[in-house]
C-alpha atoms as a PDB file:
ATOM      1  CA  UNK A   1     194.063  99.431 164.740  1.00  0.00           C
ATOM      2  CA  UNK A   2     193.398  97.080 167.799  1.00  0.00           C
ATOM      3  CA  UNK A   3     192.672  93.570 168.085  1.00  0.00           C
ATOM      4  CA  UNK A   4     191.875  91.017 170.017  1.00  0.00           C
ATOM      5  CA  UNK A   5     192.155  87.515 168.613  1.00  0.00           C
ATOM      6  CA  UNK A   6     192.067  83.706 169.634  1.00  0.00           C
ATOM      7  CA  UNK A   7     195.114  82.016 168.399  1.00  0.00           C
ATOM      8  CA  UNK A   8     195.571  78.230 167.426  1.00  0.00           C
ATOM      9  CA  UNK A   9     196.920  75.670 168.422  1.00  0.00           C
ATOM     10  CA  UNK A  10     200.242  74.037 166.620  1.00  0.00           C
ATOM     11  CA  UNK A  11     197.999  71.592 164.308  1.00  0.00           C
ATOM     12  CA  UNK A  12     195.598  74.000 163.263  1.00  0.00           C
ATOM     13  CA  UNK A  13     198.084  76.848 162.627  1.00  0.00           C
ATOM     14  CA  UNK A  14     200.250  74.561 160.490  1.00  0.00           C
ATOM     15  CA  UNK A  15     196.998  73.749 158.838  1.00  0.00           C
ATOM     16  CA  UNK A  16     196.192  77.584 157.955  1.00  0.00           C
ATOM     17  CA  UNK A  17     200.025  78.315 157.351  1.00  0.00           C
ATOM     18  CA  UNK A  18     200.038  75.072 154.724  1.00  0.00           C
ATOM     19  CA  UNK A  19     196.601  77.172 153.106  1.00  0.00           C
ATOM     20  CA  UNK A  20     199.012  80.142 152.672  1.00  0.00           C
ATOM     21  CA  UNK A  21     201.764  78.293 150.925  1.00  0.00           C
ATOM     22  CA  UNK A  22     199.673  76.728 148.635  1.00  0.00           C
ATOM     23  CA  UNK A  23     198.612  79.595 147.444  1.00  0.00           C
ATOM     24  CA  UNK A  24     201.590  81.766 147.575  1.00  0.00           C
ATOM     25  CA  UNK A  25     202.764  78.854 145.711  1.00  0.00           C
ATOM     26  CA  UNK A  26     200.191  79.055 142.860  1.00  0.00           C
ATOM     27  CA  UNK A  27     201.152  83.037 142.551  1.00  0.00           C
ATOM     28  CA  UNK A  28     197.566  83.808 144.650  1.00  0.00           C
ATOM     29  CA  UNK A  29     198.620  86.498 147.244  1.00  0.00           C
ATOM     30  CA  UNK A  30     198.609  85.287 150.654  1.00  0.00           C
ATOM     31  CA  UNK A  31     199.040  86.229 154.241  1.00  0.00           C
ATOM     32  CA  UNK A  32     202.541  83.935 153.588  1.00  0.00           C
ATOM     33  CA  UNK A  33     203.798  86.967 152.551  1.00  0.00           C
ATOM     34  CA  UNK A  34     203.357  88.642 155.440  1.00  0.00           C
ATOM     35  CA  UNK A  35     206.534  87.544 157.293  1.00  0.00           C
ATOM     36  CA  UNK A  36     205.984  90.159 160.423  1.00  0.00           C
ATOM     37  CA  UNK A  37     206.607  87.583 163.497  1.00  0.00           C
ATOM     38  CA  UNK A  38     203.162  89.101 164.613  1.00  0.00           C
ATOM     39  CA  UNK A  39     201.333  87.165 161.713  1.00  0.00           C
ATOM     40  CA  UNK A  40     199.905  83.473 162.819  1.00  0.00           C
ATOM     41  CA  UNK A  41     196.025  82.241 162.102  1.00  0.00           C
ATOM     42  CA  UNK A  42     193.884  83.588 164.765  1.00  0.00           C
ATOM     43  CA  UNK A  43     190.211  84.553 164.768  1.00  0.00           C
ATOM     44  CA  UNK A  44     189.595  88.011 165.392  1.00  0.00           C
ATOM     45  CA  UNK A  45     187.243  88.510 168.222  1.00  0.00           C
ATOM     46  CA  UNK A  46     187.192  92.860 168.334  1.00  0.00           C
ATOM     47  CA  UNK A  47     188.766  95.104 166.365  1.00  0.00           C
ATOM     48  CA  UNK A  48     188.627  98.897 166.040  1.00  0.00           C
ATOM     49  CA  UNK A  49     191.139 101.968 166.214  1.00  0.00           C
ATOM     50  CA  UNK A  50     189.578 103.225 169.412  1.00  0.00           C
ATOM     51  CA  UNK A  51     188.953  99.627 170.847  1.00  0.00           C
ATOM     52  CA  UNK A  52     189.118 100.363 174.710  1.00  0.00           C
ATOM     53  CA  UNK A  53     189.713  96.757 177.110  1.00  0.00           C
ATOM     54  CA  UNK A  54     187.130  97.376 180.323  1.00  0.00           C
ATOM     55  CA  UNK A  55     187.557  94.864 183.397  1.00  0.00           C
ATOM     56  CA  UNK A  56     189.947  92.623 181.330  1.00  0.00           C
ATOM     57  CA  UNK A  57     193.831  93.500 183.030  1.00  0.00           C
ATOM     58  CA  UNK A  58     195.457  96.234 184.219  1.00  0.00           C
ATOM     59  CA  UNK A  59     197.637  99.018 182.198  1.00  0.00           C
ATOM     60  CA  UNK A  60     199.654  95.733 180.234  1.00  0.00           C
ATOM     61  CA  UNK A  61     196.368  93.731 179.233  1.00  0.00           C
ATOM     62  CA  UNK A  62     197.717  90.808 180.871  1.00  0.00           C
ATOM     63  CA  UNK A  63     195.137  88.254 182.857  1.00  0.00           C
ATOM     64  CA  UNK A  64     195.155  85.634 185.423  1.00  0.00           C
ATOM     65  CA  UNK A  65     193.175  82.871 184.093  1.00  0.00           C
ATOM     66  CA  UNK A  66     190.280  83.228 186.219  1.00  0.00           C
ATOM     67  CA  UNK A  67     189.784  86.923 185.381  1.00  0.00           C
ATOM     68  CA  UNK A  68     185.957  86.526 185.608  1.00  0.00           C
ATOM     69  CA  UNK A  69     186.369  83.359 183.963  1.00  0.00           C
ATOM     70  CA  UNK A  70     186.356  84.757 180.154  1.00  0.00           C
ATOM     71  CA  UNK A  71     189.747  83.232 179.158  1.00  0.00           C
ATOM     72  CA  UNK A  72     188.764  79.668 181.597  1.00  0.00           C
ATOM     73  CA  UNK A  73     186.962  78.227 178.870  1.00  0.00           C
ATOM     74  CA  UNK A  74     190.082  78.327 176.668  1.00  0.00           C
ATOM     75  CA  UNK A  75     191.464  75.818 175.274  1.00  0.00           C
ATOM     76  CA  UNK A  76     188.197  76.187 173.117  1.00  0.00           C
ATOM     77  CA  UNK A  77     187.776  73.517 170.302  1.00  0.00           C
ATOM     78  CA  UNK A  78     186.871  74.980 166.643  1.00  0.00           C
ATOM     79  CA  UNK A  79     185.936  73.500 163.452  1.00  0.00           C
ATOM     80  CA  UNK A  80     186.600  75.322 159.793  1.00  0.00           C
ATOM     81  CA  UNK A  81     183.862  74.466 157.677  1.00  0.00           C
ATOM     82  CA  UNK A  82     184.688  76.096 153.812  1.00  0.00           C
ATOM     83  CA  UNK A  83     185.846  79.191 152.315  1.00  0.00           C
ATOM     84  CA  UNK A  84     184.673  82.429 152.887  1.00  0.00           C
ATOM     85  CA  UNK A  85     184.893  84.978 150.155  1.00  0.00           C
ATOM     86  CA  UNK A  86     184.803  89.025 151.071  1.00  0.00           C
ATOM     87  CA  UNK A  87     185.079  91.966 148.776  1.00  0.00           C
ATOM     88  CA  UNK A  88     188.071  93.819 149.463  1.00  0.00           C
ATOM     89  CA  UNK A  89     188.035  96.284 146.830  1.00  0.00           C
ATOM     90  CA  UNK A  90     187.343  97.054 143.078  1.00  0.00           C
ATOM     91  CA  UNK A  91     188.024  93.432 141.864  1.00  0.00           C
ATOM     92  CA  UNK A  92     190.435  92.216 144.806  1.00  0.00           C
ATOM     93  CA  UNK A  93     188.927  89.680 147.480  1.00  0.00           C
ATOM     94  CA  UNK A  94     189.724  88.370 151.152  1.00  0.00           C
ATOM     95  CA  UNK A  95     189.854  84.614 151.618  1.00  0.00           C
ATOM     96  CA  UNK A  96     189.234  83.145 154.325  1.00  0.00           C
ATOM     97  CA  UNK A  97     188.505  79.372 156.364  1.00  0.00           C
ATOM     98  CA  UNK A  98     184.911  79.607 157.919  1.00  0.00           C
ATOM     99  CA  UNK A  99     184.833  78.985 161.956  1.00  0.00           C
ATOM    100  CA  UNK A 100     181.984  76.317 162.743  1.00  0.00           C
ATOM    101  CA  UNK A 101     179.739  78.464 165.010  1.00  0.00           C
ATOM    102  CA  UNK A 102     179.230  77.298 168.155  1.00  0.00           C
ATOM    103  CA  UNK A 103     177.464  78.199 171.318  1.00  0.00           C
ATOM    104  CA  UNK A 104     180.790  78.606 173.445  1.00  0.00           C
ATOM    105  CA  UNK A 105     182.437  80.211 170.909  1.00  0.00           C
ATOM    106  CA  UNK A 106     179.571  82.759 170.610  1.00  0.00           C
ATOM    107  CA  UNK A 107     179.346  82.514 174.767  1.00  0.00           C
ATOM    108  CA  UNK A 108     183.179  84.236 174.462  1.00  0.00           C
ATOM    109  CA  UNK A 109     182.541  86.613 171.741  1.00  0.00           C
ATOM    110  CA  UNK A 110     179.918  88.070 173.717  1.00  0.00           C
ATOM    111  CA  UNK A 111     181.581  88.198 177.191  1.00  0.00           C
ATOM    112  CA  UNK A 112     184.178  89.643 175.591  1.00  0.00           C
ATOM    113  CA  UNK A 113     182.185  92.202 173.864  1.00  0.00           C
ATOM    114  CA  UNK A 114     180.471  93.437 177.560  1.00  0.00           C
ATOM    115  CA  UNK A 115     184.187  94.301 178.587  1.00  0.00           C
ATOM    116  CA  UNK A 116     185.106  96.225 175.324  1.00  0.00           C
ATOM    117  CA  UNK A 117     184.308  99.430 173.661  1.00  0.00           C
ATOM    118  CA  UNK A 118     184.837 100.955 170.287  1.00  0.00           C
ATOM    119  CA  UNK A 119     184.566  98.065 168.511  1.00  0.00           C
ATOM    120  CA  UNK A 120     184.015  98.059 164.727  1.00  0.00           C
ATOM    121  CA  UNK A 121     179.997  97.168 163.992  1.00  0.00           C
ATOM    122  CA  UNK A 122     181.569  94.132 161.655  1.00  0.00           C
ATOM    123  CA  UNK A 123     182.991  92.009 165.163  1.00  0.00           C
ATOM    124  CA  UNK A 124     179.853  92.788 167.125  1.00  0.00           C
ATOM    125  CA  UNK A 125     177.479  90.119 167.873  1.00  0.00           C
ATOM    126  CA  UNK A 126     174.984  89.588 165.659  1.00  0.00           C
ATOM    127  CA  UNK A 127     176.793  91.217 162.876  1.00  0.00           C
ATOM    128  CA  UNK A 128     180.289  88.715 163.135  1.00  0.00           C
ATOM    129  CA  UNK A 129     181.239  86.042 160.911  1.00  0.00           C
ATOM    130  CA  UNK A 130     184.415  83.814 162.680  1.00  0.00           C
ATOM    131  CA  UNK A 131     187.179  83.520 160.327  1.00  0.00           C
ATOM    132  CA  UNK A 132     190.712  82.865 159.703  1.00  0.00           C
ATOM    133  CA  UNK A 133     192.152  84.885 157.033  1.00  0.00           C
ATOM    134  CA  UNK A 134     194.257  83.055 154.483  1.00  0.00           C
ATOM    135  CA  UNK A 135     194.669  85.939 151.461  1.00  0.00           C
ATOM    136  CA  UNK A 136     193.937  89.393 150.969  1.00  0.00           C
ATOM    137  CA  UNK A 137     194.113  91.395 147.425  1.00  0.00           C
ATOM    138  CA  UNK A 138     193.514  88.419 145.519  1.00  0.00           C
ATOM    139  CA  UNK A 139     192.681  89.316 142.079  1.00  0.00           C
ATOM    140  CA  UNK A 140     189.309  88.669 140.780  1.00  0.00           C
ATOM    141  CA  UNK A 141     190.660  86.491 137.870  1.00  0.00           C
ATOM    142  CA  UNK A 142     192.494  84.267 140.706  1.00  0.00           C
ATOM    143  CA  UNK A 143     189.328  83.303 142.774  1.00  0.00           C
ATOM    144  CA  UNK A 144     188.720  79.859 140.718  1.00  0.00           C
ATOM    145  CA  UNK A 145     192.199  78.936 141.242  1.00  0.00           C
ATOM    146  CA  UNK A 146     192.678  79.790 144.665  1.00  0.00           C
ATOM    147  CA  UNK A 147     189.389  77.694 145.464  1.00  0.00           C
ATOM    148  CA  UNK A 148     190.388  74.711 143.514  1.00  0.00           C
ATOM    149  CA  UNK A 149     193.616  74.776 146.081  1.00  0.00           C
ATOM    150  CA  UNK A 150     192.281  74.863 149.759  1.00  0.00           C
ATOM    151  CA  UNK A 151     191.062  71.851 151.858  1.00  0.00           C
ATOM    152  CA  UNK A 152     187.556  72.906 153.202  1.00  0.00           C
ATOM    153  CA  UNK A 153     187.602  71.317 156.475  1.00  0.00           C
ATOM    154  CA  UNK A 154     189.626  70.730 159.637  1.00  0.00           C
ATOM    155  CA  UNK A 155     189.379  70.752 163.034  1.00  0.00           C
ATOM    156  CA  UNK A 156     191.298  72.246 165.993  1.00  0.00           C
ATOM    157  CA  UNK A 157     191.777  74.226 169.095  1.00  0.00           C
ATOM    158  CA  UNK A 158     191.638  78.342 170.250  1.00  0.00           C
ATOM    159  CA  UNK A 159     194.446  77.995 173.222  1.00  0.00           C
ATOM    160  CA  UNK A 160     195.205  81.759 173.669  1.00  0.00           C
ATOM    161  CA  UNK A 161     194.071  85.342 173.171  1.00  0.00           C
ATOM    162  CA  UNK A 162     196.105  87.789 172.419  1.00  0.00           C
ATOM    163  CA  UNK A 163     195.690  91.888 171.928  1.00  0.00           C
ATOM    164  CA  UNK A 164     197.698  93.456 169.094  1.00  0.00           C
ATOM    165  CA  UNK A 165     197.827  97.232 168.880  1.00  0.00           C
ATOM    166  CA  UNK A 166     198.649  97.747 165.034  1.00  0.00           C
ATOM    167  CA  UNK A 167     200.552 101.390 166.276  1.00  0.00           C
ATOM    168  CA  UNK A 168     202.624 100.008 168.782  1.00  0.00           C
ATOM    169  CA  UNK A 169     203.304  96.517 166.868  1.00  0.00           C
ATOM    170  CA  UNK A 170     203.284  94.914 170.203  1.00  0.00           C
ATOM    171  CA  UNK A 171     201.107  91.619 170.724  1.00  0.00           C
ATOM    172  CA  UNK A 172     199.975  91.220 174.184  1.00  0.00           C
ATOM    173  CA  UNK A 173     199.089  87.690 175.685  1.00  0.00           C
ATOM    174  CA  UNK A 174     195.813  87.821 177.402  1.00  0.00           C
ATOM    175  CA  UNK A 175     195.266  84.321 178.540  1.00  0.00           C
ATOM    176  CA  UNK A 176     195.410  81.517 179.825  1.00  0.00           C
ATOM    177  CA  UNK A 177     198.306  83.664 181.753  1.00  0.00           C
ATOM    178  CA  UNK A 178     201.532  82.507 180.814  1.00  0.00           C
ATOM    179  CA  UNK A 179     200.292  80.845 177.722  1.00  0.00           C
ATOM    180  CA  UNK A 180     202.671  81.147 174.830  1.00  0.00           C
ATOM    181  CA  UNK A 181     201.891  82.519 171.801  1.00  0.00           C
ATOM    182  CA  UNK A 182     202.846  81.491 168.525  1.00  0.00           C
ATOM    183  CA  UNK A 183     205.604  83.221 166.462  1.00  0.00           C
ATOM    184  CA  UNK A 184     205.598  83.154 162.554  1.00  0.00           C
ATOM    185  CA  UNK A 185     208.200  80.644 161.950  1.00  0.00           C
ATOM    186  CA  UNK A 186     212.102  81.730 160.791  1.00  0.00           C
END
């Protein structure tokens, strides 16, 4: 699987990262369990096995910041506005923090989705919800208790974009160029 994803800014990814301790915590599964230095918040833009980058870099995916100005807008501010709740499987769940939608946010998505192909139908405008994952698996019987745990709102900033190629296990900056990405902390 490919990606690519907006990442967060320090305060806002210590604000997701707190989510997944308080739940890992409780005994809810979270993505605090998933100590891969790849794993930090982000909000998945695109995302397919056969996801193809058009116009965005050359062979390493990497941009100058004016690459036809889709990363210039960056950093973009978000808001998370609630929980999200996804089926993930005969009585297991996805949580996740809602992204407020806003026009530039959807400006980006779409931009982004002229220079890509092979994207799954789920991250295609009109059909994407913006999202920050906080637990997947969660048992059906844990919902209530993993609700009862979360703040619902906060605010923040996208900084960066990243691609991550799931077969490789490589994360790729995208831009700003020269940004720095966040690692899982340890």
């Amino acid at each position: 699987m490919r990606s690519i994803e907006l990442v967060l800014d320090a305060s806002s990814d210590s604000l997701i990262r707190a989510d997944w301790s308080r739940l890992a915590a409780a005994g809810v599964p979270s993505q605090a369990g998933h100590t891969s230095p790849s794993n930090s918040p982000h909000i998945t833009l695109a995302t397919g096995p056969d996801l193809t980058v058009q116009d965005l870099a050359v062979q390493d995916l990497t941009v100058p910041d004016n690459a036809d100005g889709l990363w210039q807008e960056l950093p973009l501010e978000v808001g998370f506005s609630g929980i999200q709740v996804f089926p993930s499987g005969a009585g297991k769940y996805v949580l996740a923090r809602s992204v407020v939608v806003t026009a530039a946010l959807l400006d980006l998505h779409r931009a982004l989705h002229e220079r890509v192909a092979g994207a799954l139908p789920l991250t295609m405008p009109d059909a994407w919800t913006p999202h920050v994952t906080l637990a997947r698996r969660v048992p059906g019987h844990l919902l209530e208790t993993a609700l009862d745990l979360l703040e619902l709102r906060g605010e923040g900033q996208c900084t960066a974009a990243r691609h991550w190629d799931s077969t490789t296990r490589t994360i790729t900056s995208l831009g700003p160029f020269g940004q720095e990405l966040p690692r899982a902390p340890g």
